[in-house]
PDB file of N, CA and C in Angstrom:
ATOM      1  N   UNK A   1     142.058  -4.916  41.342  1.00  0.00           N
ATOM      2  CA  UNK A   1     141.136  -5.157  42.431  1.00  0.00           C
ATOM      3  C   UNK A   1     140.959  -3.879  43.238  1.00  0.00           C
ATOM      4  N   UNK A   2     139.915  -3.285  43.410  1.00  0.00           N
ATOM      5  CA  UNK A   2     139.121  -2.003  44.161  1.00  0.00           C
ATOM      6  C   UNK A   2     139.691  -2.763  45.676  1.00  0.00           C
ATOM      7  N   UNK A   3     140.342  -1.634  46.706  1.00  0.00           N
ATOM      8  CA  UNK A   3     139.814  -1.975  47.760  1.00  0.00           C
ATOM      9  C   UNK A   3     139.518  -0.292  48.522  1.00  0.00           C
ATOM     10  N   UNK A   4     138.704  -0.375  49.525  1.00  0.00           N
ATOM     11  CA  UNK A   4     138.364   0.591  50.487  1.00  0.00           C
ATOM     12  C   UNK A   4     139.743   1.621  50.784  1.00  0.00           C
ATOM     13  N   UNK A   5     139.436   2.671  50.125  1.00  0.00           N
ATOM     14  CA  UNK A   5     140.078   3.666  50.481  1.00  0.00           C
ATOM     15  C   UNK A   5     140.074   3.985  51.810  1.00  0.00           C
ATOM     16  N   UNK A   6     141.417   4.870  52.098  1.00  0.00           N
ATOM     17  CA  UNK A   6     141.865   5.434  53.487  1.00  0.00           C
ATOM     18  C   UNK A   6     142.042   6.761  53.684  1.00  0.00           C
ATOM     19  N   UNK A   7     141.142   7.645  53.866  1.00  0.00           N
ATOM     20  CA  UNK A   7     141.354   9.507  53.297  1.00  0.00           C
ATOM     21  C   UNK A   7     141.435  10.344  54.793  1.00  0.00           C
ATOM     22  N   UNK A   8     142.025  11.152  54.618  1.00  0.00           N
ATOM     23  CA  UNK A   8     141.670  11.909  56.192  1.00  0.00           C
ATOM     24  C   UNK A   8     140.832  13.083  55.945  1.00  0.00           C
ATOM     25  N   UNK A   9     140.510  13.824  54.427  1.00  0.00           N
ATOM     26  CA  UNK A   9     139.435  14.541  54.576  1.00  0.00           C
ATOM     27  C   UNK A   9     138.822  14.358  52.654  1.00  0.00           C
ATOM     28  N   UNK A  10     137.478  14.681  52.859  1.00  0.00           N
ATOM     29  CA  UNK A  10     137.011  14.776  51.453  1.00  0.00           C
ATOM     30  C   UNK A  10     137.818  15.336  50.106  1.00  0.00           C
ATOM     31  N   UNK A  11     138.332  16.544  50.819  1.00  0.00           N
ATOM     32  CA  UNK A  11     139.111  16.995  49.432  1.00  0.00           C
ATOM     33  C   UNK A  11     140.516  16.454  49.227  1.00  0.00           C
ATOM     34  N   UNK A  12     140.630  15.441  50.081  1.00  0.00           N
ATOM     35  CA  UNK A  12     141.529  14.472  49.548  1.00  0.00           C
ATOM     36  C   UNK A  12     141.098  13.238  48.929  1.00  0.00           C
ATOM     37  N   UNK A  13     139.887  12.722  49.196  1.00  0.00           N
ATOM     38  CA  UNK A  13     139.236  12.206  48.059  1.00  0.00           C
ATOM     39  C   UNK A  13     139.084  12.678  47.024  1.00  0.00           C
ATOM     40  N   UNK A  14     138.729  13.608  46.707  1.00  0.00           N
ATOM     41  CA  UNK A  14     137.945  14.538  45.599  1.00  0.00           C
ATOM     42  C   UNK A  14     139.700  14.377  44.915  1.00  0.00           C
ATOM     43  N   UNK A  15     140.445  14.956  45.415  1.00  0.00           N
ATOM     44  CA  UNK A  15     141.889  15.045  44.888  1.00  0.00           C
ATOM     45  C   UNK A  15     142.127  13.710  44.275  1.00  0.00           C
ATOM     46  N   UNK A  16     142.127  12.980  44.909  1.00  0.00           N
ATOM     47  CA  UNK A  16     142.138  11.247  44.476  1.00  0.00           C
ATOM     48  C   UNK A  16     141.287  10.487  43.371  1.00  0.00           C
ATOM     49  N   UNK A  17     140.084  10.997  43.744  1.00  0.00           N
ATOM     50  CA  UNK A  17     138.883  10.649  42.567  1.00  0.00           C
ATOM     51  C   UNK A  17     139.798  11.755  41.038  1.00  0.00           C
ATOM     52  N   UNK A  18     140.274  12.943  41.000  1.00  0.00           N
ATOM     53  CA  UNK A  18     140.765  13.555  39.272  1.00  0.00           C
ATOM     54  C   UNK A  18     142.053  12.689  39.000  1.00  0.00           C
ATOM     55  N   UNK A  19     142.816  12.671  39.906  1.00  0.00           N
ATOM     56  CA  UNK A  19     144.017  12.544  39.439  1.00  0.00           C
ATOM     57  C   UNK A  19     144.295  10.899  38.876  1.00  0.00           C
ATOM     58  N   UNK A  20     142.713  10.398  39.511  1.00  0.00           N
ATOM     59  CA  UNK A  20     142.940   9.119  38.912  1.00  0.00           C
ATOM     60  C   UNK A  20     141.840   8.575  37.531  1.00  0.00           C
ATOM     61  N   UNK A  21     141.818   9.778  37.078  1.00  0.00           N
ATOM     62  CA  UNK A  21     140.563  10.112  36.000  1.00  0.00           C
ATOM     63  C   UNK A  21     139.482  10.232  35.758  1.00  0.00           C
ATOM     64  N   UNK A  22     139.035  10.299  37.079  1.00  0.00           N
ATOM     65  CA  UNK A  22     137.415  10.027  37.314  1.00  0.00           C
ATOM     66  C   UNK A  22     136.875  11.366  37.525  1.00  0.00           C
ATOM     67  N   UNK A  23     135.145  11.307  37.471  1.00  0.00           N
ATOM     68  CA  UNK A  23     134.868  12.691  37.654  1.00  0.00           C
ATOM     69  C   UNK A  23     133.722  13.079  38.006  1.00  0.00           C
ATOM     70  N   UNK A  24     133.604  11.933  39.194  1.00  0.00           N
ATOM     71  CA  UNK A  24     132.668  12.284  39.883  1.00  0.00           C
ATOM     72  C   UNK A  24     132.100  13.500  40.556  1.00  0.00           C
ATOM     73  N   UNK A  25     133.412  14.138  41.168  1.00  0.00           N
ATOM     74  CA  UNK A  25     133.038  15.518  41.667  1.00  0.00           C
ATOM     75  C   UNK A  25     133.226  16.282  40.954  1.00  0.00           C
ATOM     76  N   UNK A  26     133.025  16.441  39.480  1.00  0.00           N
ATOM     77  CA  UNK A  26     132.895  17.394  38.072  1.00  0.00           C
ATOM     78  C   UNK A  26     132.198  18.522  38.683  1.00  0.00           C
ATOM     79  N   UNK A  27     132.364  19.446  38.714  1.00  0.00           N
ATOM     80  CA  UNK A  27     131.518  21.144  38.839  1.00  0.00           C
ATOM     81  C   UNK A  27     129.998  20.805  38.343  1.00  0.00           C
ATOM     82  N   UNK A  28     130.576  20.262  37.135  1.00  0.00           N
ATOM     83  CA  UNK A  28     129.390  20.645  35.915  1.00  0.00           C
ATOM     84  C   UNK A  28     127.816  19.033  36.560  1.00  0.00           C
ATOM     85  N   UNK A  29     128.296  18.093  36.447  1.00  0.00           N
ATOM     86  CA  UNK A  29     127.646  17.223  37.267  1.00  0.00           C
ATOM     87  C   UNK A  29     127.009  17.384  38.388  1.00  0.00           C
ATOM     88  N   UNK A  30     127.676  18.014  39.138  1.00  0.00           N
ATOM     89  CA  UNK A  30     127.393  18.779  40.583  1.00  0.00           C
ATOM     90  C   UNK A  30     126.310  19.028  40.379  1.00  0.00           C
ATOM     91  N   UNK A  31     126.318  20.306  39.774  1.00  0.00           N
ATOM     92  CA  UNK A  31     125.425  21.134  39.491  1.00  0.00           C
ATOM     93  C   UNK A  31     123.914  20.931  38.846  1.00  0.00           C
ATOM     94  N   UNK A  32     124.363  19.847  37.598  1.00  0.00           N
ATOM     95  CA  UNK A  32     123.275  19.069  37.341  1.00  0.00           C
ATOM     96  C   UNK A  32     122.100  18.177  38.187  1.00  0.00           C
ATOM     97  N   UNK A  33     122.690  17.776  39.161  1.00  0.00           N
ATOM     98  CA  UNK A  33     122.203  17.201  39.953  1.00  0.00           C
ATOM     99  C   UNK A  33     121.705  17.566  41.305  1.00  0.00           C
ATOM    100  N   UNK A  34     122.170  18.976  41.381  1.00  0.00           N
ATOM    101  CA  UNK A  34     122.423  19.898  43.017  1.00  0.00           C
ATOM    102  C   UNK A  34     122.948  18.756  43.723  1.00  0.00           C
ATOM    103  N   UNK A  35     124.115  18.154  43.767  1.00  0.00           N
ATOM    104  CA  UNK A  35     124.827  17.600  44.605  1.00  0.00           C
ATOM    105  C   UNK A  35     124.977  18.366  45.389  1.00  0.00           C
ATOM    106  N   UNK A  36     125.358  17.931  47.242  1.00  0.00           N
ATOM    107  CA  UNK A  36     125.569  18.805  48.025  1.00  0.00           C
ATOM    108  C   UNK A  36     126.287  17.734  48.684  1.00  0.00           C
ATOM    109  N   UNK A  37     127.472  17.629  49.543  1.00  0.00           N
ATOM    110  CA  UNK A  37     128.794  16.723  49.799  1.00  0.00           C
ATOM    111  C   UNK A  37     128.523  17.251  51.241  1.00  0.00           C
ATOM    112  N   UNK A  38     128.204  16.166  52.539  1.00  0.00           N
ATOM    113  CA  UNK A  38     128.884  16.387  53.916  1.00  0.00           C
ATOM    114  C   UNK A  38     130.014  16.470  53.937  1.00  0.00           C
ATOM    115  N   UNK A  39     130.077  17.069  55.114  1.00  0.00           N
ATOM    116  CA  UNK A  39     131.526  17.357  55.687  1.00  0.00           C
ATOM    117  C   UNK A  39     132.571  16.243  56.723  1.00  0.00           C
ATOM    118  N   UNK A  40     131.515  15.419  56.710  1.00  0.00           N
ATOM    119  CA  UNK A  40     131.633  14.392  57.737  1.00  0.00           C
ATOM    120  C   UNK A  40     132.494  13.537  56.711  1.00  0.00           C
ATOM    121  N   UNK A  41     133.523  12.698  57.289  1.00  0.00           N
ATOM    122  CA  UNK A  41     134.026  11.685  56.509  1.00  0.00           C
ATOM    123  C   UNK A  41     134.255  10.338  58.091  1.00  0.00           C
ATOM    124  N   UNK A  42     133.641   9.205  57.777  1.00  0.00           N
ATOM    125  CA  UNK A  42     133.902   8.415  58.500  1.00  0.00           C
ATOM    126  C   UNK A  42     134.438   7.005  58.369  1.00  0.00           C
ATOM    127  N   UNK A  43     135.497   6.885  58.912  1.00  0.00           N
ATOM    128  CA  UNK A  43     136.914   6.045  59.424  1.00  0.00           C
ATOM    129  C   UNK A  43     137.419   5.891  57.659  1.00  0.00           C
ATOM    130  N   UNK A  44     137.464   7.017  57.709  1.00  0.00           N
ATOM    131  CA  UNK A  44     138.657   7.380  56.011  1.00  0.00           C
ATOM    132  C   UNK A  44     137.872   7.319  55.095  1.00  0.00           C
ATOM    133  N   UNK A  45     136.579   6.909  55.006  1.00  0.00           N
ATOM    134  CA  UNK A  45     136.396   6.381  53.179  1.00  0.00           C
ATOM    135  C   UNK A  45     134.775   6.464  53.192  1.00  0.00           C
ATOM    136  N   UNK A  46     134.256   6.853  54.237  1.00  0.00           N
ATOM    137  CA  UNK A  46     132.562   6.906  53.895  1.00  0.00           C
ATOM    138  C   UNK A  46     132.242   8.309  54.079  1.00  0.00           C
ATOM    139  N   UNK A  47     131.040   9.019  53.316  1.00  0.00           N
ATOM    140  CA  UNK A  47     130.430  10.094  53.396  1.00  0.00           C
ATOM    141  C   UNK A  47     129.260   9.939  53.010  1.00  0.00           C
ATOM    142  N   UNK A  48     128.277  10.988  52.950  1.00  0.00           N
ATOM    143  CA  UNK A  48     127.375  11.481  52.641  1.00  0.00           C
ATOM    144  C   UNK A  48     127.158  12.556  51.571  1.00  0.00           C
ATOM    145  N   UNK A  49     126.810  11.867  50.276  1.00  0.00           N
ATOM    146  CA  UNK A  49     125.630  13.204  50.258  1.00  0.00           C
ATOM    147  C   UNK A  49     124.467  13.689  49.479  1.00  0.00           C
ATOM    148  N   UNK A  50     123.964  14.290  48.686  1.00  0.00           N
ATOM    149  CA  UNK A  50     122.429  14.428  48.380  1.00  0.00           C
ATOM    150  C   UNK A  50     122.627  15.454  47.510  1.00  0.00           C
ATOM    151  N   UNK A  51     121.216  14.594  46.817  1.00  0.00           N
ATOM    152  CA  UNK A  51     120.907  15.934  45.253  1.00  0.00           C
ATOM    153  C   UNK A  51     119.331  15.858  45.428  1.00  0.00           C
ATOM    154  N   UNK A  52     119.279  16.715  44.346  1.00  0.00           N
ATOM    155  CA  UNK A  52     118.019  17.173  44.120  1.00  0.00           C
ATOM    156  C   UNK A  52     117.532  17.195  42.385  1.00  0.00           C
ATOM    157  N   UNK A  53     117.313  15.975  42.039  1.00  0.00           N
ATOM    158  CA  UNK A  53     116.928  15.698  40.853  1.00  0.00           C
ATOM    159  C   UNK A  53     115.585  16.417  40.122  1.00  0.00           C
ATOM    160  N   UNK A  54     115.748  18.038  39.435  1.00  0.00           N
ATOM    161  CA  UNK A  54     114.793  18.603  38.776  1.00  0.00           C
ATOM    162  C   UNK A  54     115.035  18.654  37.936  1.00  0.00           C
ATOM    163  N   UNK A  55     114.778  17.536  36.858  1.00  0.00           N
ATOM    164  CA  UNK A  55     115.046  17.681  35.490  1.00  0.00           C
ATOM    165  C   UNK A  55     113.856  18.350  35.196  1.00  0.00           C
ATOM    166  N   UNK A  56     114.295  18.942  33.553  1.00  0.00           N
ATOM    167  CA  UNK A  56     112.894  19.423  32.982  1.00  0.00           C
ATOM    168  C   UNK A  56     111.643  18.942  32.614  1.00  0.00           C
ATOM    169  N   UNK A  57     112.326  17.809  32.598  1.00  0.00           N
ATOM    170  CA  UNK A  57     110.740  16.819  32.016  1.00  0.00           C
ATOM    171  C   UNK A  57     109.824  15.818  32.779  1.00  0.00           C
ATOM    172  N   UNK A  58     110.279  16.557  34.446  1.00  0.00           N
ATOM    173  CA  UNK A  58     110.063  15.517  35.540  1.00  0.00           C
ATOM    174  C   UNK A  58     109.891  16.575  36.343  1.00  0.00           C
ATOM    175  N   UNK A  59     108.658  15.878  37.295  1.00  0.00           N
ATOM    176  CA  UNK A  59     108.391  16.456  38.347  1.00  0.00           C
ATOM    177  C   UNK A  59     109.293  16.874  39.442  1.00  0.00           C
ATOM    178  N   UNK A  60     109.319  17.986  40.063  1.00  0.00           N
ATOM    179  CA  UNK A  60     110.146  18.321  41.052  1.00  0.00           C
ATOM    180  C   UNK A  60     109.938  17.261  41.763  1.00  0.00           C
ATOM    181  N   UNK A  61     111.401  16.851  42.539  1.00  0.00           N
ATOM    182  CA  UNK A  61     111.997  15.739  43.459  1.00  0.00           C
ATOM    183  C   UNK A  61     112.530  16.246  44.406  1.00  0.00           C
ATOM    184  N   UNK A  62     112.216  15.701  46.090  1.00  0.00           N
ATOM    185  CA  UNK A  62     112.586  16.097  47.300  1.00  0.00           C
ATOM    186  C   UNK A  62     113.998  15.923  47.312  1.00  0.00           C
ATOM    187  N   UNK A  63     115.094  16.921  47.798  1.00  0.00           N
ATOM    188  CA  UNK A  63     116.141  16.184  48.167  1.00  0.00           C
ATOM    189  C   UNK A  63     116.456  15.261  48.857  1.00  0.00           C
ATOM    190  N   UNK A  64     117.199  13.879  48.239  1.00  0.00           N
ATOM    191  CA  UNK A  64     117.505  13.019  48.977  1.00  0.00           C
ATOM    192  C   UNK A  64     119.036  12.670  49.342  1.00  0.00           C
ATOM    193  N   UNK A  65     119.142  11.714  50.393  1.00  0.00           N
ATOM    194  CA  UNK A  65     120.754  11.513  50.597  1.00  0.00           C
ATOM    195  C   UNK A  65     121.340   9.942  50.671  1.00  0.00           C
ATOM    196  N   UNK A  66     122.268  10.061  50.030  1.00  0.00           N
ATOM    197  CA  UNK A  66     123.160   9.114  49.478  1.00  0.00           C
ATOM    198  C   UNK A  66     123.818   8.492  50.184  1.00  0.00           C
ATOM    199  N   UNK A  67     124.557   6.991  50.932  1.00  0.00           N
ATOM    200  CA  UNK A  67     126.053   6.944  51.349  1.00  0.00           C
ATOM    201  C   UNK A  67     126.609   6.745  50.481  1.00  0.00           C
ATOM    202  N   UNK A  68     128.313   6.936  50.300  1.00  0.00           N
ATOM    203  CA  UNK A  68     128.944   6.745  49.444  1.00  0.00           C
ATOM    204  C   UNK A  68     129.861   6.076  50.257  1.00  0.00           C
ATOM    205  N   UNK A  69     131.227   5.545  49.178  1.00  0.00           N
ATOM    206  CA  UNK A  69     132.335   4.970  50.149  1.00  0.00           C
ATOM    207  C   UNK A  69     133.299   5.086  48.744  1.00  0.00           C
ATOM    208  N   UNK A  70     134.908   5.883  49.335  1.00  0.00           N
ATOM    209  CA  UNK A  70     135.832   6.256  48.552  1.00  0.00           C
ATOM    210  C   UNK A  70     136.750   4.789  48.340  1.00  0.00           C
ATOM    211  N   UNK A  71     137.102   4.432  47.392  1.00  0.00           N
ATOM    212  CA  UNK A  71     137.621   3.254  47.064  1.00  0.00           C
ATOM    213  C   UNK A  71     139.258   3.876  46.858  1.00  0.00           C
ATOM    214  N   UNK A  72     140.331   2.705  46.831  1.00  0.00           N
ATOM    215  CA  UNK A  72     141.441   3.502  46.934  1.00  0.00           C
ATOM    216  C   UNK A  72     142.241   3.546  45.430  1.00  0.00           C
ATOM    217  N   UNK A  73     141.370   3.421  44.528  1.00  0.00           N
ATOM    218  CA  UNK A  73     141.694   3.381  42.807  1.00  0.00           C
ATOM    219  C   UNK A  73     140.784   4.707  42.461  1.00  0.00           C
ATOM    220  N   UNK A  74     140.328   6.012  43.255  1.00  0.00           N
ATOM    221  CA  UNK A  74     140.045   6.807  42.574  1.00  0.00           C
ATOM    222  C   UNK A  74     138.319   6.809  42.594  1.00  0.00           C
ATOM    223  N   UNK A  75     137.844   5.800  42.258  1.00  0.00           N
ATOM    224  CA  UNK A  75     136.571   5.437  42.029  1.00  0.00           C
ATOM    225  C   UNK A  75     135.577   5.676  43.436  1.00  0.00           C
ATOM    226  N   UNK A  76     134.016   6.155  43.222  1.00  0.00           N
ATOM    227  CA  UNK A  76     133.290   6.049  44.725  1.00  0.00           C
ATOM    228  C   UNK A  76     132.149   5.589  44.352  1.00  0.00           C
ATOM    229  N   UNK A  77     132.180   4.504  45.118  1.00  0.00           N
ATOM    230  CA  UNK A  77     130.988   3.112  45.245  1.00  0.00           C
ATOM    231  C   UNK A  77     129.477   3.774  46.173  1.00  0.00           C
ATOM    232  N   UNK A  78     128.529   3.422  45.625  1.00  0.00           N
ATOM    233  CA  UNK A  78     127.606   3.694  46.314  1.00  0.00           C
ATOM    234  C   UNK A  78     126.952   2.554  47.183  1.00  0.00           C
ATOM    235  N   UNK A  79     127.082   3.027  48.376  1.00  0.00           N
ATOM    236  CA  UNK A  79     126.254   1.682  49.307  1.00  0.00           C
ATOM    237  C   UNK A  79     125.146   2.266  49.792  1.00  0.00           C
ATOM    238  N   UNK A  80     124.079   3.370  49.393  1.00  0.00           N
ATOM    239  CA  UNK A  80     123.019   2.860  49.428  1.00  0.00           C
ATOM    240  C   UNK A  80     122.458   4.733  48.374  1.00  0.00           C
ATOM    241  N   UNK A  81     121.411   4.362  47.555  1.00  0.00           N
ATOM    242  CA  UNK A  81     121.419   5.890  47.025  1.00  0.00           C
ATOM    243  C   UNK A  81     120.039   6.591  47.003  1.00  0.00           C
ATOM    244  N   UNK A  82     119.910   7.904  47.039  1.00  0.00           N
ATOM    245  CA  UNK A  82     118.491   8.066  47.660  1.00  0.00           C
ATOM    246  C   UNK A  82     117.878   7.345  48.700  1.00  0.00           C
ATOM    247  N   UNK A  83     118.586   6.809  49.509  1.00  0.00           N
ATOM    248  CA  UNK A  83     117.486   5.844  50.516  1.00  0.00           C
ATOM    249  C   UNK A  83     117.206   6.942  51.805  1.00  0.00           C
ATOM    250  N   UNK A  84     117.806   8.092  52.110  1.00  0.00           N
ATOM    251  CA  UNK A  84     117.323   8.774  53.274  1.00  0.00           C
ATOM    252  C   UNK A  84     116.965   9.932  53.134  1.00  0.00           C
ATOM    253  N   UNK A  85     115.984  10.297  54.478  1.00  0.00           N
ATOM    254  CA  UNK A  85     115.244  11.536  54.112  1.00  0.00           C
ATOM    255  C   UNK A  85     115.788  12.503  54.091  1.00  0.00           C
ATOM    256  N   UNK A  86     116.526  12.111  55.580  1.00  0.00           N
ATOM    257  CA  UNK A  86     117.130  13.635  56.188  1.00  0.00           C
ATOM    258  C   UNK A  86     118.159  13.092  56.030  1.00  0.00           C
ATOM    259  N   UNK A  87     119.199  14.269  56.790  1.00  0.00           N
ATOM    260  CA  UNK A  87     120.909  14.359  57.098  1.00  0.00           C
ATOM    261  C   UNK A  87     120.956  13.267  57.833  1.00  0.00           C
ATOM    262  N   UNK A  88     119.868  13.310  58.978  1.00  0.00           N
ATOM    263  CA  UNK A  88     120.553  12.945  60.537  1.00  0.00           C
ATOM    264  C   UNK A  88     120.404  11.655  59.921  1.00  0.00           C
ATOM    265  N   UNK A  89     119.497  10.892  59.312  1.00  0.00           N
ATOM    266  CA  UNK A  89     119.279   9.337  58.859  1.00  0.00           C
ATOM    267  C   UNK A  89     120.670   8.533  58.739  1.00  0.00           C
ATOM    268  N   UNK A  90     120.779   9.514  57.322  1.00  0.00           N
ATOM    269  CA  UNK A  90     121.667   8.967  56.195  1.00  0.00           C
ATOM    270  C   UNK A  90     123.102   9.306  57.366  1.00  0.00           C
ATOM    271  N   UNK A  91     123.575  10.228  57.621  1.00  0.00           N
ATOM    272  CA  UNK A  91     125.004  10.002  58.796  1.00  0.00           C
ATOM    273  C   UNK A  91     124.866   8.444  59.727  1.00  0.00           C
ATOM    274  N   UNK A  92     123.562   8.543  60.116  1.00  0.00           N
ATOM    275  CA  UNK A  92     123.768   7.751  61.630  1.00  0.00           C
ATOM    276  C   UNK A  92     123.896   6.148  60.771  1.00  0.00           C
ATOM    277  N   UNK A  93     123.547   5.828  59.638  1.00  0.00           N
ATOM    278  CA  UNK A  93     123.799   4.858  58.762  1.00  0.00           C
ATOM    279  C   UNK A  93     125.559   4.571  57.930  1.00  0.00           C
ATOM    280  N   UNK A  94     125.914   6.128  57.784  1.00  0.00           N
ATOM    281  CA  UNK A  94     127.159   6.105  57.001  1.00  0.00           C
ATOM    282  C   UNK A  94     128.357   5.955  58.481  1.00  0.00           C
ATOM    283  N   UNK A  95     128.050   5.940  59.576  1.00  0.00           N
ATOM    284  CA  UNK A  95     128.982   5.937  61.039  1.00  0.00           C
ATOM    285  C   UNK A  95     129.045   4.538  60.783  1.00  0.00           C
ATOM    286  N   UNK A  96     127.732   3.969  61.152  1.00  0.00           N
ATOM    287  CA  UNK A  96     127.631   2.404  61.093  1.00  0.00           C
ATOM    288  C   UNK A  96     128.465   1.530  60.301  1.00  0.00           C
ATOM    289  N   UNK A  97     128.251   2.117  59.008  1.00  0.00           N
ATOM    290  CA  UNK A  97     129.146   1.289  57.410  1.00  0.00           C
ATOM    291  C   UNK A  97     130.445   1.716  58.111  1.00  0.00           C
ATOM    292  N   UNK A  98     130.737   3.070  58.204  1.00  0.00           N
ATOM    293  CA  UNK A  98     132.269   3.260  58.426  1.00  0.00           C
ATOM    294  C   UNK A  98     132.370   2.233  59.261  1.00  0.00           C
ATOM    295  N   UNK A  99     132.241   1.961  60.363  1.00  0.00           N
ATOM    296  CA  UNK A  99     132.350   1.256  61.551  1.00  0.00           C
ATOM    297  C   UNK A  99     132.329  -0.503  61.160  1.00  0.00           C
ATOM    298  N   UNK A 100     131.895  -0.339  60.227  1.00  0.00           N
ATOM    299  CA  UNK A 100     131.594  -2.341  60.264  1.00  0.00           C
ATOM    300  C   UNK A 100     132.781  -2.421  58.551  1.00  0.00           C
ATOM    301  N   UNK A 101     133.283  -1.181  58.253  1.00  0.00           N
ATOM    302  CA  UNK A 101     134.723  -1.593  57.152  1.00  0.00           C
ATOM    303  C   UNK A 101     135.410  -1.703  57.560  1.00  0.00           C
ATOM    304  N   UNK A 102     135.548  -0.627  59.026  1.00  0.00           N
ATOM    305  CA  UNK A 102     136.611  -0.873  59.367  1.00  0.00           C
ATOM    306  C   UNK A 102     137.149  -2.046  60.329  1.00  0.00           C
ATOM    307  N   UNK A 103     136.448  -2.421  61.047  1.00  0.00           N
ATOM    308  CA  UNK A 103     136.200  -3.827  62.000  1.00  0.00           C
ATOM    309  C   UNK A 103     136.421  -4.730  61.012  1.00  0.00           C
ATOM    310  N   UNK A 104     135.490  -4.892  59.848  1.00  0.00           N
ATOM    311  CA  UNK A 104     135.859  -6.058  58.928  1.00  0.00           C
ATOM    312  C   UNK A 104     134.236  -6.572  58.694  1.00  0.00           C
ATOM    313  N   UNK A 105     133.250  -6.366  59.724  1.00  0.00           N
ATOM    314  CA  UNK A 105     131.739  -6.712  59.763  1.00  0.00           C
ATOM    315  C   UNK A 105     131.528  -6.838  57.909  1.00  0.00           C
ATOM    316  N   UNK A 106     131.669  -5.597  57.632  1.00  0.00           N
ATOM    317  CA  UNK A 106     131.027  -5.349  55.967  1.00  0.00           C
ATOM    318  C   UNK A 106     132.525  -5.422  55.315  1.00  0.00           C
ATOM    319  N   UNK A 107     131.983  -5.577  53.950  1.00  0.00           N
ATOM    320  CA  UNK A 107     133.405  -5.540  53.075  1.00  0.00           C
ATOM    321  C   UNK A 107     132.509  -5.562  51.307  1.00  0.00           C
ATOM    322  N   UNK A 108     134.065  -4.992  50.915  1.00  0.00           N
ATOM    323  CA  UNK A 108     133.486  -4.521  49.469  1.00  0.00           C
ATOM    324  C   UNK A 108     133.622  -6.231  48.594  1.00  0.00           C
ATOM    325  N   UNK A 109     133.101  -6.163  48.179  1.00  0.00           N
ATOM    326  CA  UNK A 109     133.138  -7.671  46.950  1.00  0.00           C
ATOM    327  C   UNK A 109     133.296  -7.316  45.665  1.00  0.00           C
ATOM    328  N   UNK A 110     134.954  -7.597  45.387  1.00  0.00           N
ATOM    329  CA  UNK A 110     135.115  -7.841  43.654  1.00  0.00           C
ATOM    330  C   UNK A 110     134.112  -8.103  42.800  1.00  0.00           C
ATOM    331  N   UNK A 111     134.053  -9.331  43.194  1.00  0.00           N
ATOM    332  CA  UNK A 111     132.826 -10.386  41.959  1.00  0.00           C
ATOM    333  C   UNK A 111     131.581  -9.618  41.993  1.00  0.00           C
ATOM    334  N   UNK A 112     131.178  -9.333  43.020  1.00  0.00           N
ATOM    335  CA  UNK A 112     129.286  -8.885  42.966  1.00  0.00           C
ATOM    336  C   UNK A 112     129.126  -7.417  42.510  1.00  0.00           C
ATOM    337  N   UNK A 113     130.330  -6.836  42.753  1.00  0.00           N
ATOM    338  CA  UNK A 113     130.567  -4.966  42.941  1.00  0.00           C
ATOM    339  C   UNK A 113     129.762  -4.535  43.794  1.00  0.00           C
ATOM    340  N   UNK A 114     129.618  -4.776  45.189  1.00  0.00           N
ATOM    341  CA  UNK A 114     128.728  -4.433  46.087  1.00  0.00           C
ATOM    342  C   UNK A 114     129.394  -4.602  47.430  1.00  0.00           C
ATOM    343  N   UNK A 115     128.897  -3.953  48.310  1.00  0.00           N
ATOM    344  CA  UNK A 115     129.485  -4.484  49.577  1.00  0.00           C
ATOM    345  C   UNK A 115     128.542  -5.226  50.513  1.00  0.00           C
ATOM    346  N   UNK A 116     129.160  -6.700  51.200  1.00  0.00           N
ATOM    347  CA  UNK A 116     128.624  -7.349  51.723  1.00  0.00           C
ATOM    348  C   UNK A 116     128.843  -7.703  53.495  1.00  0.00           C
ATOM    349  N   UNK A 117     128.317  -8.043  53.396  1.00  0.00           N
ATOM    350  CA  UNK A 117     128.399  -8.920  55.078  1.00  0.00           C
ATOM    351  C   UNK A 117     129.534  -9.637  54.847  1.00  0.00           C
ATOM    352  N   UNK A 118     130.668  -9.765  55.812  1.00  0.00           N
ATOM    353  CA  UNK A 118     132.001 -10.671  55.596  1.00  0.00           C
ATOM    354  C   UNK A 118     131.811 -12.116  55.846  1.00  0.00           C
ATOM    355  N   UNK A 119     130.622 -12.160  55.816  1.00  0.00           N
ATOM    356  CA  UNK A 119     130.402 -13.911  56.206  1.00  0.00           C
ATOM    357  C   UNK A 119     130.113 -14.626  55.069  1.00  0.00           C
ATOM    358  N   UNK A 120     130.006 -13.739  54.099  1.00  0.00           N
ATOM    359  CA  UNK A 120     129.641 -14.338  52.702  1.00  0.00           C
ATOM    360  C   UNK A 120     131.011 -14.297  51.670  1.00  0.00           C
ATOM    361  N   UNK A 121     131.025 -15.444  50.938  1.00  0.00           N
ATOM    362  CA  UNK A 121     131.844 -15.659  50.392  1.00  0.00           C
ATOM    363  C   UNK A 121     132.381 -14.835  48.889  1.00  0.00           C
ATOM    364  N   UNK A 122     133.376 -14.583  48.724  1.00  0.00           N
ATOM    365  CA  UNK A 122     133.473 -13.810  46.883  1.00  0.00           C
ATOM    366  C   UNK A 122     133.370 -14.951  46.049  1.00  0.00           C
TER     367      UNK A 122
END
């Protein structure tokens, strides 16, 4: 069972995400994607961050930004992807999530693999 990781900075996620085989923050992926990682981490386990999808066979794509949320098996769940324009959006959204995991408001769901409103049942 996944639950919500507890980190005090990204590259202790990032540390957490290899050692538990995963590889999300791969160099090589990165790069593929122009990932670019905030610096912000909020209440242990949420961040931000944004790529820039120019594949070759596709029209250039605006950078967009991501929330993410560090799970404590290594793994990072996306709760919402490409949905914001800017920085300032996508933060003032990833404060919020931090803020309603940690209260209890939102919560991750086994069964659905998503995170929900805590009023709803698994």
């Amino acid at each position: 069972m996944k639950n919500i990781g507890n980190f005090h900075s990204i590259a202790q996620i990032r540390l957490n995400n290899a050692r538990q085989g995963y590889y999300w923050f791969n160099a090589d992926t990165m790069q593929a994607f122009k990932t670019k990682l905030g610096s912000d981490l909020f209440s242990g386990c949420v961040f931000v961050s944004s790529e820039k999808n120019d594949m070759p066979y596709m029209a250039p794509h605006p950078r967009k930004y991501s929330i993410r949320v560090a799970m404590d098996d290594g793994s990072i769940q996306t709760y919402a992807h490409h949905c914001y324009d800017t920085l300032r959006e996508a933060k003032k959204e990833a404060k919020w999530l931090g803020e309603a995991l940690k209260i209890g408001t939102m919560r991750w769901c086994n069964n659905a693999y998503e995170f929900v409103s805590n009023n709803l049942l698994d």
